[in-house]
Protein backbone atom coordinates (compact mmCIF):
# COMPACT_ATOMS: atom_id res chain seq x y z
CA UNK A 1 9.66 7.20 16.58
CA UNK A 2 9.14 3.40 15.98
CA UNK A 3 8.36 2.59 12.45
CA UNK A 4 6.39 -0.43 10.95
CA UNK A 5 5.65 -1.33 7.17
CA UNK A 6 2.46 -3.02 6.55
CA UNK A 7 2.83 -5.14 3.24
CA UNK A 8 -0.84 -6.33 1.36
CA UNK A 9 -0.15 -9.40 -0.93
CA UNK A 10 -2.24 -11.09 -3.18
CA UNK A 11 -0.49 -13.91 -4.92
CA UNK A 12 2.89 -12.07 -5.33
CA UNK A 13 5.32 -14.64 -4.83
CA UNK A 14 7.57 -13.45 -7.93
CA UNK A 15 8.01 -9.71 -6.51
CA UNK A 16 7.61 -9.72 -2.52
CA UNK A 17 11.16 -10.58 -1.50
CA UNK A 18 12.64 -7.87 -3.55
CA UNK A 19 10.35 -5.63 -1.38
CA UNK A 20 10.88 -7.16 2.18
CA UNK A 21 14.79 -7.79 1.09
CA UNK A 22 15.09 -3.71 0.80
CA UNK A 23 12.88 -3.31 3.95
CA UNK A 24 15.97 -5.71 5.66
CA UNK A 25 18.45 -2.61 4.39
CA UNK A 26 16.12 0.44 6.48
CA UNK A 27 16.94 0.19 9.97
CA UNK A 28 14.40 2.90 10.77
CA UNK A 29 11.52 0.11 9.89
CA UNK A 30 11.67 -2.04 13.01
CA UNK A 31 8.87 -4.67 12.05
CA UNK A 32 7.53 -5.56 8.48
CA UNK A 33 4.39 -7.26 8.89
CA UNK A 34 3.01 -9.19 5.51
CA UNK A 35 -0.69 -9.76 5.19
CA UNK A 36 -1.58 -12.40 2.47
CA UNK A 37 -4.60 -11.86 1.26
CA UNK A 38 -6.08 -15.46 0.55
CA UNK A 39 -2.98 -15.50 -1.52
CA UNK A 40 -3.14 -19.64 -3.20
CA UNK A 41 0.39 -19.32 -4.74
CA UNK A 42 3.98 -19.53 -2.64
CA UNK A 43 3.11 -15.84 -0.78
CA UNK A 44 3.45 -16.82 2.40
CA UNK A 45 6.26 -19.08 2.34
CA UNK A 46 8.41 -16.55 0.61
CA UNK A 47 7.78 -13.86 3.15
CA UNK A 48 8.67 -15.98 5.97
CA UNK A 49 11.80 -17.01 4.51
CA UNK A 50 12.78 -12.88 5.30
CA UNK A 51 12.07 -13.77 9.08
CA UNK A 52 8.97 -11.12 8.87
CA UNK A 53 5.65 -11.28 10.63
CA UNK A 54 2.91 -12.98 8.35
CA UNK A 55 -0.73 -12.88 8.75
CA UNK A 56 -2.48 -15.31 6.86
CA UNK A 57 -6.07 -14.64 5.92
CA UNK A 58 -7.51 -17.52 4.16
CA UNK A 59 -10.17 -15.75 2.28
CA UNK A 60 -9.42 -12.55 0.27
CA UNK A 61 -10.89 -9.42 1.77
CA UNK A 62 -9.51 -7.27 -0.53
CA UNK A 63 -6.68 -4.62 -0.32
CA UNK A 64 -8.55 -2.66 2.39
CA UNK A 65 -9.45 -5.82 4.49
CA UNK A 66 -5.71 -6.43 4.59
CA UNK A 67 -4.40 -3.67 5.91
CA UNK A 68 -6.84 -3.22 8.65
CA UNK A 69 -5.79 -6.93 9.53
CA UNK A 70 -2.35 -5.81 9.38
CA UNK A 71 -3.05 -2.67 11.51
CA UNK A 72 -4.82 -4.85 14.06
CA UNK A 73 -0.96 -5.89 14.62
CA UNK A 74 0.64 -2.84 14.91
CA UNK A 75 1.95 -0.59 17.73
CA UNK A 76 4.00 2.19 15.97
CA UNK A 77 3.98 5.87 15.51
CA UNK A 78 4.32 5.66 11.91
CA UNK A 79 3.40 3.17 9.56
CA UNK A 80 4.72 2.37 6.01
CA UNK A 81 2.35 1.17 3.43
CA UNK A 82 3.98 -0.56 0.38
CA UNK A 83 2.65 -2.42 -2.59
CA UNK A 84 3.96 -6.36 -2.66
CA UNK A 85 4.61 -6.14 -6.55
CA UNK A 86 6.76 -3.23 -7.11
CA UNK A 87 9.73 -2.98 -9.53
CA UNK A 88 13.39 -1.00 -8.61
CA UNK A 89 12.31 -0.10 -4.65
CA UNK A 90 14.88 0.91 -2.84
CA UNK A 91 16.20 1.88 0.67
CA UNK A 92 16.32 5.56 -0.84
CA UNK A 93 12.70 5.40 -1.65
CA UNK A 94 11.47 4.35 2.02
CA UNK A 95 13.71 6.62 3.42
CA UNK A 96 12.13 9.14 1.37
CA UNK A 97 8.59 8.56 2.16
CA UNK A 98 9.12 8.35 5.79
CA UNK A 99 11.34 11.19 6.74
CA UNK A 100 8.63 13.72 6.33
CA UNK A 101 6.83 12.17 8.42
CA UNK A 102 9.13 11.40 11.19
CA UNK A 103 11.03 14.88 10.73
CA UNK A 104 7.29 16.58 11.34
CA UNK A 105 6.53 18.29 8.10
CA UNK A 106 3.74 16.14 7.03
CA UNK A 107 1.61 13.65 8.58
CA UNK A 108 0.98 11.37 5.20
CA UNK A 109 3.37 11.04 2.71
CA UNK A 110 1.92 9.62 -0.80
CA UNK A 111 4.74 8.00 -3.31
CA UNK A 112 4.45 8.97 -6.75
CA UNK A 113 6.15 6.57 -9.55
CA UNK A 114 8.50 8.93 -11.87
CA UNK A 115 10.73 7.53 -14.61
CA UNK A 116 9.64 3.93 -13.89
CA UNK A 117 7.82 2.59 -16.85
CA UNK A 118 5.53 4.72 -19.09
CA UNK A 119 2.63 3.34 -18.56
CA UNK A 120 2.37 3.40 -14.46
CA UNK A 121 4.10 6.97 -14.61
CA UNK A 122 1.05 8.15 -16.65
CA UNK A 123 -1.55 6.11 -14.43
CA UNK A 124 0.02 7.68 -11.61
CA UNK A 125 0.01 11.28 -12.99
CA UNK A 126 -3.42 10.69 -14.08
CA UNK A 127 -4.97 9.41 -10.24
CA UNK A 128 -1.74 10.32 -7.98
CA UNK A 129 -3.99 9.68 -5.02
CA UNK A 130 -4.59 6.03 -6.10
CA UNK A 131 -1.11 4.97 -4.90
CA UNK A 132 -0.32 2.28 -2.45
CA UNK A 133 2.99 3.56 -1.63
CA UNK A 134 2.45 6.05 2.13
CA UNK A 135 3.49 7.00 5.27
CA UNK A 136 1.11 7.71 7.93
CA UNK A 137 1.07 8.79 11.72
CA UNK A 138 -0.75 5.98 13.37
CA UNK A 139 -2.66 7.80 15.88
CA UNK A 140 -4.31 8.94 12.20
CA UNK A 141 -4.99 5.38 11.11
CA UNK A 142 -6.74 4.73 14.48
CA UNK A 143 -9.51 7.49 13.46
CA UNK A 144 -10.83 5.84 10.43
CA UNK A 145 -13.21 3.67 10.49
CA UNK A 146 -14.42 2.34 7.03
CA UNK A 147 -10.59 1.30 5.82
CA UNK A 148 -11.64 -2.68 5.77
CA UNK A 149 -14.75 -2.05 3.89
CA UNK A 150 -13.16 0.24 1.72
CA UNK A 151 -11.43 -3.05 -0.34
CA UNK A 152 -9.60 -1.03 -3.32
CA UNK A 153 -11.07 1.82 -2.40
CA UNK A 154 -8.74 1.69 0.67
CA UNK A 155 -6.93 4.88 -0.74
CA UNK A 156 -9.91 6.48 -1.43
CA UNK A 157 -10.88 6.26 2.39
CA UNK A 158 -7.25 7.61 3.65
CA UNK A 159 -7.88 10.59 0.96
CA UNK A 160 -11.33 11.55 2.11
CA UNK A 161 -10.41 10.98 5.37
CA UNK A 162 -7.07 13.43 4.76
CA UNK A 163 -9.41 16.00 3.09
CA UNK A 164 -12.18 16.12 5.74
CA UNK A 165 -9.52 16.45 8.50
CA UNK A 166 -6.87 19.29 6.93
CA UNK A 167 -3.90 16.83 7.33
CA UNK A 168 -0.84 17.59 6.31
CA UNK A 169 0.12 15.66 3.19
CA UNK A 170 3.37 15.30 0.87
CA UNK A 171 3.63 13.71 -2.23
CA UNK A 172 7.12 11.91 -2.90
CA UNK A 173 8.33 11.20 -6.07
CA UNK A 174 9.78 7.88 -6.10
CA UNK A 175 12.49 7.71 -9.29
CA UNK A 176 13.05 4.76 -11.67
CA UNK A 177 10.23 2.93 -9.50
CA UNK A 178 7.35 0.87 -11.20
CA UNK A 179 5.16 -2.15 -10.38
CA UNK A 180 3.94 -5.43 -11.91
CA UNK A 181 0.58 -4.08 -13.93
CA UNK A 182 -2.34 -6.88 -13.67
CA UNK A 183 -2.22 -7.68 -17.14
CA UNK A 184 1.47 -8.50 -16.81
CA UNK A 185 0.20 -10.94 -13.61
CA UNK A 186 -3.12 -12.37 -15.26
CA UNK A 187 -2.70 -11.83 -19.51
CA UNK A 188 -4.32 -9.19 -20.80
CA UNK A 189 -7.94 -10.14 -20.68
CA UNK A 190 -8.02 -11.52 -17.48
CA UNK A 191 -5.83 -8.67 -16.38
CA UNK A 192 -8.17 -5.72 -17.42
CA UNK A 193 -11.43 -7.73 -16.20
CA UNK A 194 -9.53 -7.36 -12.95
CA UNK A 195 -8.32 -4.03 -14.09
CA UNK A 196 -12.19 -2.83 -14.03
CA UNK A 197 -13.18 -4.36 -11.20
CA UNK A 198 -10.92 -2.68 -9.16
CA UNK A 199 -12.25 0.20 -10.61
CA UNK A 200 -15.82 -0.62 -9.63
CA UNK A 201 -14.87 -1.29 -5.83
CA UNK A 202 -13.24 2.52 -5.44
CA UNK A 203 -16.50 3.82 -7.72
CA UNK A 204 -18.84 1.53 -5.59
CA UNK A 205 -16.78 2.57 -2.27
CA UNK A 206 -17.17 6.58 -3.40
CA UNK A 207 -21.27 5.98 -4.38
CA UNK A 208 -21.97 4.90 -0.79
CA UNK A 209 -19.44 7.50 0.97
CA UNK A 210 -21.46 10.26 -1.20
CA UNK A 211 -24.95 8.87 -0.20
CA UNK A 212 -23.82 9.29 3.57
CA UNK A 213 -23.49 12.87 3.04
């Protein structure tokens, strides 16, 4: 089964060559495809230097805007969703979120941080299903429709979708693995005012899905 990652990145020029330099050591991933998401620092310039495919969208569309642009780009069975800013990734953990789905025993995997950093093991453990980190059949992808509206809700959308349609899902635990927290990125204030508004895309996102019911 061919195998593609998908890699959103908003101004992540510190962190996104660790990530595509570990997606270099998986020779199951045959194409890494980087979407910069109006990204204004050295994004794009850094991921091509990893000889990987790079859309460039030069206004930011938000996390679920990129990924249906890079999804527009793919032809794969599966496809590999990974987070641009994440901390101790390694071949181990991509090999562990795909092989359930290429060995048949789930059709979503969802990565789970354990023993990374206190206080994105506790976020995770607290909203599991907000992670970035999956593997997906892409004949799944293909059936939903709201993913580019969905901006951080984007995880939100593959859930409801996964619940309305009985799919098959795993959750991996991915060891000694973290990621860059906003405040780290931004300082602290700009960081949670970022923080919440995140939060008010997936509550906005979940408002409208609920008023469609």
């Amino acid at each position: 089964m061919d195998v593609m990652a998908i890699i959103p990145a908003y101004n992540e020029e510190r962190t996104i060559g660790e990530v595509l330099s570990v997606l270099k050591e998986v020779p199951l991933v045959k194409k890494v495809i980087v979407v910069s998401d109006g990204s204004t620092d050295n994004t794009v310039q850094v991921a091509r230097s990893y000889d990987v495919e790079v859309v460039e969208l030069h206004e930011n569309r938000g996390k679920g805007g990129a990924i249906k642009a890079g999804i527009d780009n793919v032809k794969a069975d599966v496809v590999l969703f990974l987070d641009a800013d994440l901390l101790g990734l390694t071949p181990v953990h991509v090999y562990n979120l795909l092989r359930p789905v290429l060995d048949g025993e789930a059709d979503m995997t969802i990565g789970i941080f354990e023993k990374g950093r206190i206080a994105t093991d506790l976020a995770q453990k607290m909203a599991p299903y907000l992670s970035g980190q999956r593997a997906i059949k892409f004949s799944l992808l293909e059936q939903i429709s709201d993913l580019d509206v969905a901006r951080f809700g984007v995880e939100m959308a593959l859930n409801r979708f996964v619940e309305s349609s009985k799919i098959a899902v795993r959750e991996v635990l991915l060891h000694d693995m973290s990621h860059v927290m906003k405040e780290e990125k931004l300082g602290v204030w700009k960081g949670m005012a970022a923080r919440m508004k995140m939060y008010w895309e997936i509550i906005k996102y979940l408002t409208k899905v609920n008023s469609l019911r």
